[in-house]
Every structure is written in structure tokens, then in C-alpha cells.
N, C-alpha and C. Protein backbone atom coordinates (compact mmCIF):
# COMPACT_ATOMS: atom_id res chain seq x y z
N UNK A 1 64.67 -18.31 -68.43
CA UNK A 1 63.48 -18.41 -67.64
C UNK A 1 63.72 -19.48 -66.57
N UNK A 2 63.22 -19.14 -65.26
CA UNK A 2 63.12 -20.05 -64.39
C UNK A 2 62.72 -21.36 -64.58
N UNK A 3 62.99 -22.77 -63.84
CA UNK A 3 62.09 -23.54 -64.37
C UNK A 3 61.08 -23.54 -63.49
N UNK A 4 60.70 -22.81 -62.65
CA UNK A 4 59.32 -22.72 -62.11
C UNK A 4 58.84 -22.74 -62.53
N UNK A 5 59.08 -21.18 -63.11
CA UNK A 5 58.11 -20.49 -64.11
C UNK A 5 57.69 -21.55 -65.53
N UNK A 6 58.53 -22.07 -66.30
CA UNK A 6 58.47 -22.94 -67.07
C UNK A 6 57.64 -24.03 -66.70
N UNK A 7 57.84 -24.30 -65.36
CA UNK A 7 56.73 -25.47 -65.63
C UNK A 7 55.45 -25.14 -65.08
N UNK A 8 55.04 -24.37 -64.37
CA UNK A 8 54.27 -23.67 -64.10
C UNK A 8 53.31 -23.21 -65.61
N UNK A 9 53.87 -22.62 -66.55
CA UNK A 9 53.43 -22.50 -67.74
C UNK A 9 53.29 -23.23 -68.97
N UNK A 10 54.02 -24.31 -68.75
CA UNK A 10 53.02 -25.63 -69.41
C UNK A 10 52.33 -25.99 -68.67
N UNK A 11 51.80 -25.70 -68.23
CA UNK A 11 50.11 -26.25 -67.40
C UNK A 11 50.60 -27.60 -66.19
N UNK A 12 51.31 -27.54 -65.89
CA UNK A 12 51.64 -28.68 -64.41
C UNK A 12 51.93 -27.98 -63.03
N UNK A 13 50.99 -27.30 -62.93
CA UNK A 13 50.41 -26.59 -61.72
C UNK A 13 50.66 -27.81 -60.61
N UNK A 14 50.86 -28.82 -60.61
CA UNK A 14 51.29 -29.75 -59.30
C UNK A 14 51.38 -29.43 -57.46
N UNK A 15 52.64 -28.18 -58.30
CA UNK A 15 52.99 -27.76 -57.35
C UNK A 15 52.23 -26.66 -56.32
N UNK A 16 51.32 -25.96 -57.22
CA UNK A 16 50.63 -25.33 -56.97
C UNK A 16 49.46 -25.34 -56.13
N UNK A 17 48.81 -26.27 -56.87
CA UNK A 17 47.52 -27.02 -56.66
C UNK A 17 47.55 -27.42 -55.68
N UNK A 18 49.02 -28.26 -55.03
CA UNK A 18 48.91 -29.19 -54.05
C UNK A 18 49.31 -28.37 -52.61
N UNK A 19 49.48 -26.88 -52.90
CA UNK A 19 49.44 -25.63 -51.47
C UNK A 19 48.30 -24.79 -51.92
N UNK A 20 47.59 -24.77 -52.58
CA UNK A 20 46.45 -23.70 -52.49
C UNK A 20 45.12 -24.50 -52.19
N UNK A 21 44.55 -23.44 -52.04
CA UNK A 21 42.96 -23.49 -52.10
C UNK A 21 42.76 -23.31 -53.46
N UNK A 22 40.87 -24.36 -53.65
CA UNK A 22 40.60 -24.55 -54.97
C UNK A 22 40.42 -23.00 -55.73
N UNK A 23 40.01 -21.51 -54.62
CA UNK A 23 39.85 -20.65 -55.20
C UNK A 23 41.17 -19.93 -55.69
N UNK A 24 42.42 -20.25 -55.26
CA UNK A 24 43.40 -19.60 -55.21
C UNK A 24 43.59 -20.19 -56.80
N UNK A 25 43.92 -21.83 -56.88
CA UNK A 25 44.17 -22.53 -58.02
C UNK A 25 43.38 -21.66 -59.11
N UNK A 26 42.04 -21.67 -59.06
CA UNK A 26 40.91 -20.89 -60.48
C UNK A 26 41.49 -19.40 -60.36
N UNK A 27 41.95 -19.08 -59.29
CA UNK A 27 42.18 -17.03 -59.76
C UNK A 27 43.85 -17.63 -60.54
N UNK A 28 44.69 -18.45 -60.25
CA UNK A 28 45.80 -18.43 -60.96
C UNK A 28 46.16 -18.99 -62.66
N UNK A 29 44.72 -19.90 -62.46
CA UNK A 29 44.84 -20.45 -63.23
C UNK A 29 43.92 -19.98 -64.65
N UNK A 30 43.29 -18.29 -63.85
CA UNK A 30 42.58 -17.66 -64.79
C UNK A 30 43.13 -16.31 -65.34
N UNK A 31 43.83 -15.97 -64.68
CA UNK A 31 44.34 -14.82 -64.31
C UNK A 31 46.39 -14.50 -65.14
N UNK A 32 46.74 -16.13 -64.40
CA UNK A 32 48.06 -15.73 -64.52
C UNK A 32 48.80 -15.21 -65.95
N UNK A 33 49.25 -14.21 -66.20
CA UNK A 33 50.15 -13.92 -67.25
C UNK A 33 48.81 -13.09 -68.34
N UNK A 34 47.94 -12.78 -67.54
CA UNK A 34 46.48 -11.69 -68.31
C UNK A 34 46.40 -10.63 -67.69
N UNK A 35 47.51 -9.70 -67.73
CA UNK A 35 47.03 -8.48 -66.08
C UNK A 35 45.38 -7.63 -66.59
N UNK A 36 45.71 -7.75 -68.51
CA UNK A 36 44.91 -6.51 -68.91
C UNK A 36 43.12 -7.21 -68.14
N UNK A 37 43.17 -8.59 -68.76
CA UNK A 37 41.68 -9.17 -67.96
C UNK A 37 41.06 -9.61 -66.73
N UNK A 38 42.60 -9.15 -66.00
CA UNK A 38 42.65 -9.42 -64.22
C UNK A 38 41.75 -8.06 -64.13
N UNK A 39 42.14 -7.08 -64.69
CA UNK A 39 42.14 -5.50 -64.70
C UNK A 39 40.33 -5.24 -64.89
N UNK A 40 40.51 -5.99 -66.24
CA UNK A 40 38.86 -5.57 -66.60
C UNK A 40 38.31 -6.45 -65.53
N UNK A 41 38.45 -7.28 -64.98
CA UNK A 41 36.87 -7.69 -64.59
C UNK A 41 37.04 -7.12 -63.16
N UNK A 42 38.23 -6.87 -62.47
CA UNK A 42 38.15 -6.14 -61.43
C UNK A 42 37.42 -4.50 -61.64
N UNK A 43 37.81 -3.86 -62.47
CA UNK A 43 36.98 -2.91 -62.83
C UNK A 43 35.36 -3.18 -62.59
N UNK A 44 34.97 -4.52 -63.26
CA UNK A 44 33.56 -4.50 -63.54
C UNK A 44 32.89 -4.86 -61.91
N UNK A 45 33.64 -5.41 -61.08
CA UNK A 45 33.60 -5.85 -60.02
C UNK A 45 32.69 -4.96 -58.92
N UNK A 46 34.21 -3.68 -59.10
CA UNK A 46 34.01 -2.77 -58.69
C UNK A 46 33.10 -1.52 -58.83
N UNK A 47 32.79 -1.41 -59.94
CA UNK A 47 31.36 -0.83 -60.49
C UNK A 47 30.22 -1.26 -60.70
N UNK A 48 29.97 -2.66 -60.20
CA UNK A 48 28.86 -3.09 -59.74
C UNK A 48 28.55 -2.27 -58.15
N UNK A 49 29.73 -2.71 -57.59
CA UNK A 49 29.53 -2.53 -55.73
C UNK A 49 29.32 -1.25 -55.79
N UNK A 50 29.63 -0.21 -56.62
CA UNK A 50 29.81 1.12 -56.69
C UNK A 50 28.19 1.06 -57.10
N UNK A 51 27.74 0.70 -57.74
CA UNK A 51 26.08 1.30 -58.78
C UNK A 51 25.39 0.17 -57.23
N UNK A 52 25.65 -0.34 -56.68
CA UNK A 52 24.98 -1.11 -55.93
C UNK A 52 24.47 -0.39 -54.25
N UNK A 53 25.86 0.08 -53.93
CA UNK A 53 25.82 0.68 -52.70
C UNK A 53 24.95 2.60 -53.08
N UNK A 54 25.29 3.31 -54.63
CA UNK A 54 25.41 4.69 -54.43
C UNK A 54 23.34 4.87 -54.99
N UNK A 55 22.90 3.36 -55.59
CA UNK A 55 21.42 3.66 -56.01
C UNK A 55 21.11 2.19 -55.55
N UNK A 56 21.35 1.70 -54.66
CA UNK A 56 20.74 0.05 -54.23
C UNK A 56 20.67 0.58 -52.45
N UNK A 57 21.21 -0.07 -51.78
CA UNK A 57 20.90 -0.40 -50.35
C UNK A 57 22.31 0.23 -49.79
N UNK A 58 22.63 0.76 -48.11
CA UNK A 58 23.57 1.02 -47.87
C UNK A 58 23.27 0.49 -45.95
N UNK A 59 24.65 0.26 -45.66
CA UNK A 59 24.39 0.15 -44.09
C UNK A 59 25.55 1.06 -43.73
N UNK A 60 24.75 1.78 -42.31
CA UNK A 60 25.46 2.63 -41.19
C UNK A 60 25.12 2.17 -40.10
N UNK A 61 25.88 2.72 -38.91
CA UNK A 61 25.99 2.47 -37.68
C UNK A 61 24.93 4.07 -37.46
N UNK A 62 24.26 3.89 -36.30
CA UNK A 62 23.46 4.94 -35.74
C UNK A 62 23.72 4.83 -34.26
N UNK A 63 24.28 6.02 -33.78
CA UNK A 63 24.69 6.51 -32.53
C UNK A 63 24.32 7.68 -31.88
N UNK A 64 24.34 8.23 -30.12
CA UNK A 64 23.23 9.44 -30.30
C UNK A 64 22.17 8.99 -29.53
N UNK A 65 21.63 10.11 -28.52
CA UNK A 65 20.37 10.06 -28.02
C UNK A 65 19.47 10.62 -28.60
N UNK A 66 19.55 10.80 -29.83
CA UNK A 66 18.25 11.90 -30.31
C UNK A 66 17.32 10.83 -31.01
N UNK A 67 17.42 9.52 -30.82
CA UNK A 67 16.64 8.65 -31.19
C UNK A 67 15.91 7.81 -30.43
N UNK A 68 16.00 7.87 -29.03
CA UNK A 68 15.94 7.54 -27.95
C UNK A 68 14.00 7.52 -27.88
N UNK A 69 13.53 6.49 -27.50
CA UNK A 69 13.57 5.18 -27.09
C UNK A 69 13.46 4.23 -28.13
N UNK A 70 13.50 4.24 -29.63
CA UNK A 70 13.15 3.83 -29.88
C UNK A 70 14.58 2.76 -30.83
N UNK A 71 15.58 4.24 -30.56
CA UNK A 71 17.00 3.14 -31.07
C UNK A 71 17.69 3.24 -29.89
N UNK A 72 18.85 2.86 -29.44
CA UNK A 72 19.39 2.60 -28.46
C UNK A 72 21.04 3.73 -28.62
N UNK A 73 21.34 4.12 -27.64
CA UNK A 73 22.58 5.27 -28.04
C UNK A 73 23.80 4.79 -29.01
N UNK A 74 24.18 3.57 -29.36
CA UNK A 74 24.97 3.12 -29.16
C UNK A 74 25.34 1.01 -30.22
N UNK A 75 25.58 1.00 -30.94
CA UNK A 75 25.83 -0.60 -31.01
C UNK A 75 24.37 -1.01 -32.05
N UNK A 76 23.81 -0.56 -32.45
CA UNK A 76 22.82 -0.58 -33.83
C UNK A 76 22.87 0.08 -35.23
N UNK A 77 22.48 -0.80 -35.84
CA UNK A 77 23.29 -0.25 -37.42
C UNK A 77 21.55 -0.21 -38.18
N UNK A 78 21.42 0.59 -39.76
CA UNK A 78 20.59 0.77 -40.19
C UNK A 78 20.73 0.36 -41.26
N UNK A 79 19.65 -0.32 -42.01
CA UNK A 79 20.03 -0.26 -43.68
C UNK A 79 19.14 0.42 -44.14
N UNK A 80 19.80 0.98 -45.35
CA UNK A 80 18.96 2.43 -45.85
C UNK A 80 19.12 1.85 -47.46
N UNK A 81 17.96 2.21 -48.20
CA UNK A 81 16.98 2.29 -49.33
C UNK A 81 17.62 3.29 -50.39
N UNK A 82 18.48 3.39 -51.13
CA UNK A 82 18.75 4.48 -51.78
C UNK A 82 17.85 4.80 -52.75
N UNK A 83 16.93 3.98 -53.10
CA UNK A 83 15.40 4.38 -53.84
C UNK A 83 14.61 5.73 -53.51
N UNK A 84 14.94 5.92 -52.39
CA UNK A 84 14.28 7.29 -51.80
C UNK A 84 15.15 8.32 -51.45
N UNK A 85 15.75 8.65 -52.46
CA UNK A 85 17.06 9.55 -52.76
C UNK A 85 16.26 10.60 -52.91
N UNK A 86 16.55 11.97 -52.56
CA UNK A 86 16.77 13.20 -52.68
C UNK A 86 15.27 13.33 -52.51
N UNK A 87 14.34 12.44 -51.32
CA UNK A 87 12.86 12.82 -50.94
C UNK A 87 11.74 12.17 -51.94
N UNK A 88 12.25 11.52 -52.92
CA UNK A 88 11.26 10.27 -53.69
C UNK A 88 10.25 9.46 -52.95
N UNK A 89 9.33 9.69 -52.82
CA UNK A 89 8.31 8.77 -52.14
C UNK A 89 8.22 8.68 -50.96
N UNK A 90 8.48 10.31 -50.02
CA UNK A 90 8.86 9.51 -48.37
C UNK A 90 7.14 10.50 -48.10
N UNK A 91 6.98 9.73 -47.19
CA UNK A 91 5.78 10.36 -46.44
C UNK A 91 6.22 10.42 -44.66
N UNK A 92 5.29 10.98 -44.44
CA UNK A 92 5.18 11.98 -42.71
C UNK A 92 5.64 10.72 -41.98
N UNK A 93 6.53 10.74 -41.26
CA UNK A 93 6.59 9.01 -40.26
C UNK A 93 7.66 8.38 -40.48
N UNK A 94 8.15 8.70 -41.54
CA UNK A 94 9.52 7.79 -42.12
C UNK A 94 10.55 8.53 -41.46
N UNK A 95 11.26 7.24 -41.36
CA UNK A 95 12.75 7.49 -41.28
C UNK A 95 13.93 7.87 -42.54
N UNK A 96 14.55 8.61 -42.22
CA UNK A 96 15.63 9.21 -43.41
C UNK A 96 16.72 9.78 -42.59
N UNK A 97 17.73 9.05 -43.66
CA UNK A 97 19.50 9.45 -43.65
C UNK A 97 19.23 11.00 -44.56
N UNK A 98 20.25 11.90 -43.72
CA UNK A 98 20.03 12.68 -45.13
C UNK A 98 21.54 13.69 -44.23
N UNK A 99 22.09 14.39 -45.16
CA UNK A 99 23.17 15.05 -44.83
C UNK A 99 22.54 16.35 -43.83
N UNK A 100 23.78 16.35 -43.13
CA UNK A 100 23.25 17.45 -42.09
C UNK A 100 23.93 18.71 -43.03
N UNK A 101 22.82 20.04 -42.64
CA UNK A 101 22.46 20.82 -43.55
C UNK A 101 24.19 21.58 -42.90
N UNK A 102 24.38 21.47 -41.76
CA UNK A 102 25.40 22.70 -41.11
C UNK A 102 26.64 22.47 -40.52
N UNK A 103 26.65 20.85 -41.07
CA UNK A 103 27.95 19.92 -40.64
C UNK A 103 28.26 19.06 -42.25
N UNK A 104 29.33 18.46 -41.81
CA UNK A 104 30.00 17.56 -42.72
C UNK A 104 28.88 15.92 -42.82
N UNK A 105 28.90 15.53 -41.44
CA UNK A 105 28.13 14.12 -41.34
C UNK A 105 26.66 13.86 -41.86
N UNK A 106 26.39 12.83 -41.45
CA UNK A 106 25.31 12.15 -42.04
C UNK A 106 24.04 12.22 -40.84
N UNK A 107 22.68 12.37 -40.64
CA UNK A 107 22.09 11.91 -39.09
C UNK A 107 20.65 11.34 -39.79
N UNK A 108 19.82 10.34 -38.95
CA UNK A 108 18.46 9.57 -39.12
C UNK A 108 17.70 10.35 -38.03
N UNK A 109 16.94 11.05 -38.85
CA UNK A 109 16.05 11.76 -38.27
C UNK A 109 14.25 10.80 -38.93
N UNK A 110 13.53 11.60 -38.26
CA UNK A 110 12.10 11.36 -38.70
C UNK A 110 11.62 12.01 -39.61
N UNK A 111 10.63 12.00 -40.58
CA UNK A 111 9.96 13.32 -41.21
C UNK A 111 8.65 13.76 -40.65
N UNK A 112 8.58 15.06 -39.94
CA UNK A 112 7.25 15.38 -39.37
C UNK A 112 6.24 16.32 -40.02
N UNK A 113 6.93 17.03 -41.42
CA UNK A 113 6.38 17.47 -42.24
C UNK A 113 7.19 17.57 -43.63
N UNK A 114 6.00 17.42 -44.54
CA UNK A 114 6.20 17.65 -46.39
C UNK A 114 6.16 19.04 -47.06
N UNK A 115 6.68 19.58 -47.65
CA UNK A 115 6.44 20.82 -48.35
C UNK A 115 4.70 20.73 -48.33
N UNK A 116 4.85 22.41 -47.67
CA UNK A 116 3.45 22.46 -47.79
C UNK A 116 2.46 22.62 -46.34
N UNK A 117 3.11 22.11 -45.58
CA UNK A 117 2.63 21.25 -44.38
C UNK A 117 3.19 22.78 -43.67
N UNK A 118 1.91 22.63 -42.56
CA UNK A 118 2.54 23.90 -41.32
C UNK A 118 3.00 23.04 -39.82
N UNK A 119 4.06 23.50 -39.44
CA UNK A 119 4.94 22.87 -38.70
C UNK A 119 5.07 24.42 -37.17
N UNK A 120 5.28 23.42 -36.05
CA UNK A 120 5.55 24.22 -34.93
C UNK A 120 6.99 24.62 -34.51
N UNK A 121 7.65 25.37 -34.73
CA UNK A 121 9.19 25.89 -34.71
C UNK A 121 9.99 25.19 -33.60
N UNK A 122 9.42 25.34 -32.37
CA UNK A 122 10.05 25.38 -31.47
C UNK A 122 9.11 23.71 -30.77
N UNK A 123 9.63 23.73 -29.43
CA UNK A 123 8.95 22.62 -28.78
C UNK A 123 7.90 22.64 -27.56
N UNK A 124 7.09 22.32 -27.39
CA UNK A 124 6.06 22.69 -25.85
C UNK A 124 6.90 23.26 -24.88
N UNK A 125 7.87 22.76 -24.27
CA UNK A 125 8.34 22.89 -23.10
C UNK A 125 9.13 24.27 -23.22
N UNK A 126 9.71 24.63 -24.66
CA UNK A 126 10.15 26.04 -24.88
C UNK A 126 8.96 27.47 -24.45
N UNK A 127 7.74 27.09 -24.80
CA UNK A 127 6.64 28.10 -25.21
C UNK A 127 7.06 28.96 -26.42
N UNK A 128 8.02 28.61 -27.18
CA UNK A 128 7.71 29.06 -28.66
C UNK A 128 6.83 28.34 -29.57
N UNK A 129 5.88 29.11 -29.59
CA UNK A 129 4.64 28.84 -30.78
C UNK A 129 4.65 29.17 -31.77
N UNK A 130 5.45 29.63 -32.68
CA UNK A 130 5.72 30.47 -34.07
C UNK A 130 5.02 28.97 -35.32
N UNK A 131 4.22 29.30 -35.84
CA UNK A 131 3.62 28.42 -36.53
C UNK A 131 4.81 28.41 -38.11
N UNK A 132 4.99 27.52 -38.99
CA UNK A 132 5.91 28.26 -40.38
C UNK A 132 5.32 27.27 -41.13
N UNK A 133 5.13 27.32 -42.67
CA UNK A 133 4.89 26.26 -43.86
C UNK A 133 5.87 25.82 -44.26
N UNK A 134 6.02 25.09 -43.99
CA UNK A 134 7.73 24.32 -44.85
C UNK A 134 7.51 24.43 -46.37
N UNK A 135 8.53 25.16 -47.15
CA UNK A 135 8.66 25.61 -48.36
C UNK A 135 8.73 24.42 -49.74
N UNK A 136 8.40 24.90 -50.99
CA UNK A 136 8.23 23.54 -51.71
C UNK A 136 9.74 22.84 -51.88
N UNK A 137 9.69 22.20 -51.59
CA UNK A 137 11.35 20.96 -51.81
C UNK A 137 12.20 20.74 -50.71
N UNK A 138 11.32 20.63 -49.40
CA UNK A 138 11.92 20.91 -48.07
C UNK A 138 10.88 19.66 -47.37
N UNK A 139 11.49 19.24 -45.97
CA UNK A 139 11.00 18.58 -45.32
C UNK A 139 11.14 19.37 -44.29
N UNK A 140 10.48 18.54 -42.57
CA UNK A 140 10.76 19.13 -41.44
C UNK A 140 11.24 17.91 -40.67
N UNK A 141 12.21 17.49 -40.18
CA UNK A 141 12.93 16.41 -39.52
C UNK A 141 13.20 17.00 -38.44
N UNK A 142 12.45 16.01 -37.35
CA UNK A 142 12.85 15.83 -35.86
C UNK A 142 13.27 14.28 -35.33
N UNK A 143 13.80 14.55 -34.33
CA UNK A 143 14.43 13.41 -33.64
C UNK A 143 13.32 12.49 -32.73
N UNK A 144 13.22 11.32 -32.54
CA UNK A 144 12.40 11.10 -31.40
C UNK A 144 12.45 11.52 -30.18
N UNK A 145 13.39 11.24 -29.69
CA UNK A 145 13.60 12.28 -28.28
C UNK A 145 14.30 13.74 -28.16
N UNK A 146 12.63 14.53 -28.46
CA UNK A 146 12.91 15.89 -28.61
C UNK A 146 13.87 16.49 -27.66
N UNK A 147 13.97 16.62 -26.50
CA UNK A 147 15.45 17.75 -25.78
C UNK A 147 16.25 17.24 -26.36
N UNK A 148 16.99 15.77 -26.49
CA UNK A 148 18.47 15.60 -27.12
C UNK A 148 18.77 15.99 -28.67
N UNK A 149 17.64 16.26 -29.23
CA UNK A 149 18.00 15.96 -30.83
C UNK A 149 18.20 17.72 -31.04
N UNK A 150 19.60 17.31 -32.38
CA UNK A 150 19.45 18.61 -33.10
C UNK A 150 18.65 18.03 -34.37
N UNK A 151 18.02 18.54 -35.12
CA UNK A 151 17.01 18.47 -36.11
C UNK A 151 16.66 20.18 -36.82
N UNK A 152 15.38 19.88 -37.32
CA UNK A 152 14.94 21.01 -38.20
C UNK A 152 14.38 22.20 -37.40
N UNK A 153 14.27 22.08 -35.84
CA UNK A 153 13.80 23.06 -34.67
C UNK A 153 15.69 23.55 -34.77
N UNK A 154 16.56 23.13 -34.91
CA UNK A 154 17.69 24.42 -35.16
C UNK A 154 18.06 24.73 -36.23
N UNK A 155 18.06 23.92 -37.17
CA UNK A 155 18.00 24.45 -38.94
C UNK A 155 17.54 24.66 -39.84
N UNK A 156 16.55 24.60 -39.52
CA UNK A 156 15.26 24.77 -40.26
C UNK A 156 15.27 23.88 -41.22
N UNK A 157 13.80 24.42 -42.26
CA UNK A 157 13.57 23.04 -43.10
C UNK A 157 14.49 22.48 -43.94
N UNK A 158 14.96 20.92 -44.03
CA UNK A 158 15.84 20.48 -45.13
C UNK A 158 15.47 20.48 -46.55
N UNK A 159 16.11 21.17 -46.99
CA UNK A 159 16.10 20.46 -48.62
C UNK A 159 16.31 18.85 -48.96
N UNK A 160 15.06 18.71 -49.84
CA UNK A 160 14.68 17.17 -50.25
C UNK A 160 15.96 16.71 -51.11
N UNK A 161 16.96 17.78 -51.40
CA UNK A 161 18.03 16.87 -51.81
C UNK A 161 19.32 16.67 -51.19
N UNK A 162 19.41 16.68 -50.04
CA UNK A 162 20.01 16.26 -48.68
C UNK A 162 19.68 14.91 -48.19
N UNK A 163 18.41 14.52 -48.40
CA UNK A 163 17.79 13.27 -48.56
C UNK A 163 18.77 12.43 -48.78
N UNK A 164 19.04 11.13 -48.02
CA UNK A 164 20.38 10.54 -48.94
C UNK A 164 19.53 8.79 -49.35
N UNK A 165 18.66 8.25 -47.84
CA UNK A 165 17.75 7.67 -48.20
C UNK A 165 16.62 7.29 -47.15
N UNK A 166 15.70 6.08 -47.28
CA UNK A 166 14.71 6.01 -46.14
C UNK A 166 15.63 4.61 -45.39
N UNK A 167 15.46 4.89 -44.11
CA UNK A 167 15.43 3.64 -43.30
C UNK A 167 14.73 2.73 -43.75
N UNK A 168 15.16 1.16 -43.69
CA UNK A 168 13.97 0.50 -44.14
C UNK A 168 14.10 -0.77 -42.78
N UNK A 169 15.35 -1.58 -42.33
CA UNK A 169 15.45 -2.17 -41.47
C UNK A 169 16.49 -1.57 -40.58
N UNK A 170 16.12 -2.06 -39.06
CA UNK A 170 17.38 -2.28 -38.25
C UNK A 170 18.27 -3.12 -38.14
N UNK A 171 19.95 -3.18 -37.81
CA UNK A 171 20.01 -4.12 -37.39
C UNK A 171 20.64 -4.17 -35.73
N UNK A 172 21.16 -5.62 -35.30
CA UNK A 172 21.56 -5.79 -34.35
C UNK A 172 23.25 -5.83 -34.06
N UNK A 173 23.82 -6.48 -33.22
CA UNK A 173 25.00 -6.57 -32.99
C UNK A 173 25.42 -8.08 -34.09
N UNK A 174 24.19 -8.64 -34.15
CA UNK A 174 24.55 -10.20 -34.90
C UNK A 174 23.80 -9.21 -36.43
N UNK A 175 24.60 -10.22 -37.39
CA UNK A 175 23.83 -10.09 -38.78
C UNK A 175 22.35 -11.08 -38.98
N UNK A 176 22.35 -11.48 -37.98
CA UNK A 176 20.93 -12.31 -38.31
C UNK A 176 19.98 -11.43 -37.53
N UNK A 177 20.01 -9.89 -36.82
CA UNK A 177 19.24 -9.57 -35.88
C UNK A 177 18.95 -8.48 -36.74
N UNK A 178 18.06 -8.78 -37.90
CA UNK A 178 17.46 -7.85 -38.50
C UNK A 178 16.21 -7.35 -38.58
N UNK A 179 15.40 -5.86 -38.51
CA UNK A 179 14.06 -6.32 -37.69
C UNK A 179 13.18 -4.74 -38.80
N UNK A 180 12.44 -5.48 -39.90
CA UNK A 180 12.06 -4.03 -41.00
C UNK A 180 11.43 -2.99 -40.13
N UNK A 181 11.56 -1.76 -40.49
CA UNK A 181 10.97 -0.70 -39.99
C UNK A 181 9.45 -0.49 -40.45
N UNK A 182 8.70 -0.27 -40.51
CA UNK A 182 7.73 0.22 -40.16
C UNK A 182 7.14 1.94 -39.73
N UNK A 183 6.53 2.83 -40.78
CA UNK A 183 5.97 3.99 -40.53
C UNK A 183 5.28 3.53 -39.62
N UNK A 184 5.18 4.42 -38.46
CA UNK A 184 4.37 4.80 -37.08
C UNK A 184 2.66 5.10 -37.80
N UNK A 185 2.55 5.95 -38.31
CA UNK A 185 1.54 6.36 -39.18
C UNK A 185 0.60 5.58 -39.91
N UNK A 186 1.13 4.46 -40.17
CA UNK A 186 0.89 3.70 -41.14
C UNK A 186 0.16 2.52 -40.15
N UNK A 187 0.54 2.10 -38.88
CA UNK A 187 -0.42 1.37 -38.18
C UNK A 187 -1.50 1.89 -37.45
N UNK A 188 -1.24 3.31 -37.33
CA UNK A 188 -2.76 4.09 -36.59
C UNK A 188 -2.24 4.47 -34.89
N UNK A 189 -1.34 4.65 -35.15
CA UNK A 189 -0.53 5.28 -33.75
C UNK A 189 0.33 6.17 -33.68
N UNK A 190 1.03 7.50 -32.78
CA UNK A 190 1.67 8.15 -32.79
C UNK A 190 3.22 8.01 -32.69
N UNK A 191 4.37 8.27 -33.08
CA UNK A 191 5.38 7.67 -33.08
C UNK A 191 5.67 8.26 -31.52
């Protein structure tokens, strides 16, 4: 055996101690010559962040004029609620991540109707008036700025388990520029 290693393993870390950081010293000095309990607690580590991000909170970047005026095309991120998974508790006004029904990606649309609810197909400026009830376990998601957005006027109603979660804050370019969302509905005004 080396005598590094040797002295290293009677506990006279000296050498050690006196080039690391105090965190480097505690991971070596907890860790070294244990792979199996390096192993487990990295495991446990990792299945926290895993149960944290897939039923706790998640952040994305939101890009796109179909949100227009109210997010910006470009350079704003969202944090999303995974509490309101697969349409749990969302009402008319909210914001929701939810998988796009006819693509691979993800998009933050609005909800403008609940199962149940009769919804207008098309948009004013089209003159399609076709009235439809959005079916039970379905929403109707539009964009704020109707010409740019694709939404539920080209795919019709989403299934509530596409839902992935609700918007709850924005953020900014800084992590301190965080600003909660707020249903439109909910203060007595139109979004």
C-alpha cells in the first residue's frame, strides 16, 4: 500500500485538509473507502429531487407570441404547481402547462372552459360561430393573443390528463424577479 494511502487512513488527513474546502474534507472524510453508503444516500438524494420536481413545483422557460401582452415573447420563465396535475382544482382563468395534444412539447395556455361549459369554436374575426360543449374530462385552452396562438380553436378540447400543472408565479431574467400569478376572474375583470 501506498503511504499516502496509509496515512491518509489512519486518520492524518493533514494533507488533505490543508488543500480542500471544509465541504470537500466532510464528503472525504464521510464517504472515503464506503462506495455502498456514498451510493445509498446519493440514491436518496436523488429521489427526493425526483418526488419533488414530478408532484412538488417545476420551472420552464415560456417563449411565443401566443401569450402576448401579458408575457413577453421571449426571456421569462414560469413556475408551475404540480398539485394541479391532470386538471385537479383548476377553474376558468387559470393558467396551465399541459402537453400539446398533436406535438411532442409542452405550451401555457389559459383555461376558457370546464367540462360542461359551451365554448365558441372559432374566433370573431373568422365569423365561425359553431357553438360545442366541451365533453366530461376536457378543458378548452386559448392563448391570450388570439391570431398568434395555436390552442383548443385547432385541437379541440384537451383532455384533463394532459394537464401537467397550474402556473402559479412568473419569473424574471434575475431569480429575485418573481411576481405570483393571479386568476383574471378572480379580481372582477376580463383577462
Amino acid at each position: 500500500m501506498s503511504s499516502f494511502l496509509r496515512f491518509f487512513r489512519q486518520g492524518h488527513g493533514r494533507l488533505i485538509s490543508r488543500f480542500t474546502t471544509p465541504a470537500v474534507r466532510f464528503f472525504l472524510g464521510r464517504y472515503y473507502g464506503r462506495p455502498v453508503s456514498l451510493f445509498a444516500d446519493a440514491g436518496k438524494v436523488l429521489a427526493a429531487a425526483h418526488l419533488f420536481w414530478a408532484y412538488g413545483y417545476d420551472w420552464g422557460t415560456v417563449s411565443g407570441p401566443s401569450m402576448l401582452p401579458g408575457w413577453s415573447v421571449w426571456g421569462e420563465g414560469a413556475i408551475i404547481s404540480h398539485r394541479y396535475r391532470r386538471g385537479r382544482d383548476i377553474e376558468v382563468g387559470d393558467l396551465v402547462r399541459f402537453k400539446i395534444p398533436v406535438d411532442d412539447g409542452f405550451a401555457i395556455k389559459r383555461v376558457l372552459g370546464l367540462a360542461g361549459d359551451y365554448v365558441m369554436m372559432g374566433t370573431p374575426e373568422t365569423g365561425q360561430d359553431t357553438m360545442i360543449q366541451i365533453p366530461p374530462g376536457h378543458v378548452w385552452l386559448i392563448g391570450d393573443n388570439l391570431p398568434a396562438s395555436r390552442d383548443s380553436r385547432l385541437y379541440g378540447p384537451v383532455p384533463m390528463a394532459l394537464i401537467d400543472g397550474k402556473v402559479i408565479a412568473r419569473t424574471g431574467s434575475w431569480p429575485w424577479q418573481i411576481h405570483p400569478i393571479q386568476n383574471p376572474f378572480d379580481a372582477g375583470h376580463n383577462p
